[in-house]
Protein backbone atom coordinates (compact mmCIF):
# COMPACT_ATOMS: atom_id res chain seq x y z
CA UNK A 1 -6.12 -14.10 -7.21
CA UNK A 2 -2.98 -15.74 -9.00
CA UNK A 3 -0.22 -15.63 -6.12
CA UNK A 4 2.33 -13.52 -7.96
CA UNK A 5 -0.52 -10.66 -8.49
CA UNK A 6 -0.87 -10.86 -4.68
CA UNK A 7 2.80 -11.13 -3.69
CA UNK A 8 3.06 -7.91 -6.20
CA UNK A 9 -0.27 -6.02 -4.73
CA UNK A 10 1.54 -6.56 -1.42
CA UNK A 11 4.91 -5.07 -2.31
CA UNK A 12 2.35 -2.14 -3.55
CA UNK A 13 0.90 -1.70 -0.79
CA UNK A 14 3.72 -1.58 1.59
CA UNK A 15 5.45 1.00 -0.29
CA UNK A 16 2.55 3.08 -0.79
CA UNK A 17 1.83 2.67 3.14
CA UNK A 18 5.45 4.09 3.34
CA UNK A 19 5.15 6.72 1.61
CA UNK A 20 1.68 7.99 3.40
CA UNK A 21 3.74 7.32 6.82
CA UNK A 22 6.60 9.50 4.76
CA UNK A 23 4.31 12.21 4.30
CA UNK A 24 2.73 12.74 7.56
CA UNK A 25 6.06 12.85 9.34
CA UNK A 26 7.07 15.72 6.45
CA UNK A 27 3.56 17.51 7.92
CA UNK A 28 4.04 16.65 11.21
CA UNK A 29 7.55 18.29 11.92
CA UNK A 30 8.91 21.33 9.90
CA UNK A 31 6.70 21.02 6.04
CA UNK A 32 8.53 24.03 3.73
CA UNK A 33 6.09 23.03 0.94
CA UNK A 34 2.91 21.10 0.20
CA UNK A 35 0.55 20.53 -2.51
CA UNK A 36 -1.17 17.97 -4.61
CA UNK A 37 0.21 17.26 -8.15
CA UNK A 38 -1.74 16.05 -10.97
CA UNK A 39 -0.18 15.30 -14.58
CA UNK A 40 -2.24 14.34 -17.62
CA UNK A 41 -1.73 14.58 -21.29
CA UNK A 42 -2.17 18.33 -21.06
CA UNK A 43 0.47 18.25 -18.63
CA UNK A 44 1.02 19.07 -15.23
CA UNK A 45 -0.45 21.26 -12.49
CA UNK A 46 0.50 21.63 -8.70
CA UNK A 47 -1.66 23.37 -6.29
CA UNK A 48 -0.43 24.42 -3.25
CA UNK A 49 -2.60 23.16 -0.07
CA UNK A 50 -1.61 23.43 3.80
CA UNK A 51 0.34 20.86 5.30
CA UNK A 52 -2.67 19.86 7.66
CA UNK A 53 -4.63 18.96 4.67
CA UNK A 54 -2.10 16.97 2.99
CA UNK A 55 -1.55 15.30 6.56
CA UNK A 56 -4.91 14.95 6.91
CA UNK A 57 -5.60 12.58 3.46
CA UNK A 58 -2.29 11.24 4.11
CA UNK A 59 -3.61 9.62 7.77
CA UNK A 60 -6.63 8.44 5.78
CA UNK A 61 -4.85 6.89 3.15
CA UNK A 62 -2.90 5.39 5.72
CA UNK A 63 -5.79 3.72 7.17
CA UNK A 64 -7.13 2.68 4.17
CA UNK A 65 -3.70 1.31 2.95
CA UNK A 66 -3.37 -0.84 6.53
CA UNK A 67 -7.00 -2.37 6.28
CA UNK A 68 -6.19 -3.62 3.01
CA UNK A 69 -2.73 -5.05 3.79
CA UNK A 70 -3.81 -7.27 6.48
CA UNK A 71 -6.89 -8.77 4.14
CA UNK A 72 -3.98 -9.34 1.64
CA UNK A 73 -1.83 -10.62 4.41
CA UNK A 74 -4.66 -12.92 5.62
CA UNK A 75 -4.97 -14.42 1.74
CA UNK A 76 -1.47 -14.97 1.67
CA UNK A 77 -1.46 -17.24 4.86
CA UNK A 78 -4.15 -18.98 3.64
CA UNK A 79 -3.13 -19.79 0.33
CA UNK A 80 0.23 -20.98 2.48
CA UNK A 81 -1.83 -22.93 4.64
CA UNK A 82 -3.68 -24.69 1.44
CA UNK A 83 -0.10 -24.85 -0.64
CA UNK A 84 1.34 -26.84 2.88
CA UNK A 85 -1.90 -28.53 2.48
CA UNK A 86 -1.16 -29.90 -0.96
CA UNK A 87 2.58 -30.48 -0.05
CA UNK A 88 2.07 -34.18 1.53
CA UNK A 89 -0.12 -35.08 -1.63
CA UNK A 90 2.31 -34.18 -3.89
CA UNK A 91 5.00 -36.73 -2.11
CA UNK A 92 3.01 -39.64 -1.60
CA UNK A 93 2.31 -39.65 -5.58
CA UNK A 94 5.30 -39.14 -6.78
């Protein structure tokens, strides 16, 4: 994976693991509302679902979300680890 892609599928990541951990502290305390929302070409649609559900796929997602983080953490220290690798290389030929 090219290093910006990762750097960016990181940033994605973290603020989609933000907004799961956003969500289930909404369902967790006082939740007026809840629902999923789906928009298409036809347009939109919101059904209405109980907070414990939405918490509920929210602490999955969050799971999910965190699993994949650290193996994108863990390819990011590595390619630092081969780019500090390189580094010394690069100096003694130029």
């Amino acid at each position: 994976m090219d290093i910006r892609k990762l750097l960016e599928r990181i940033r994605e990541i973290k603020d989609r693991l933000d907004r799961a951990n956003r969500i289930i502290n909404i369902c967790s305390n006082e939740c007026r509302s809840s629902g999923i929302l789906a928009e298409g070409r036809n347009g939109e649609s919101y059904l209405k679902v109980d907070s414990s559900e939405i918490k509920e796929l929210a602490e999955s997602q969050k799971v999910h979300l965190e699993r994949e983080l650290e193996q994108l953490e863990e390819a990011k220290k590595t390619a630092e680890r081969v780019i500090a690798g390189l580094l010394p290389e690069i100096k003694q030929d130029a």
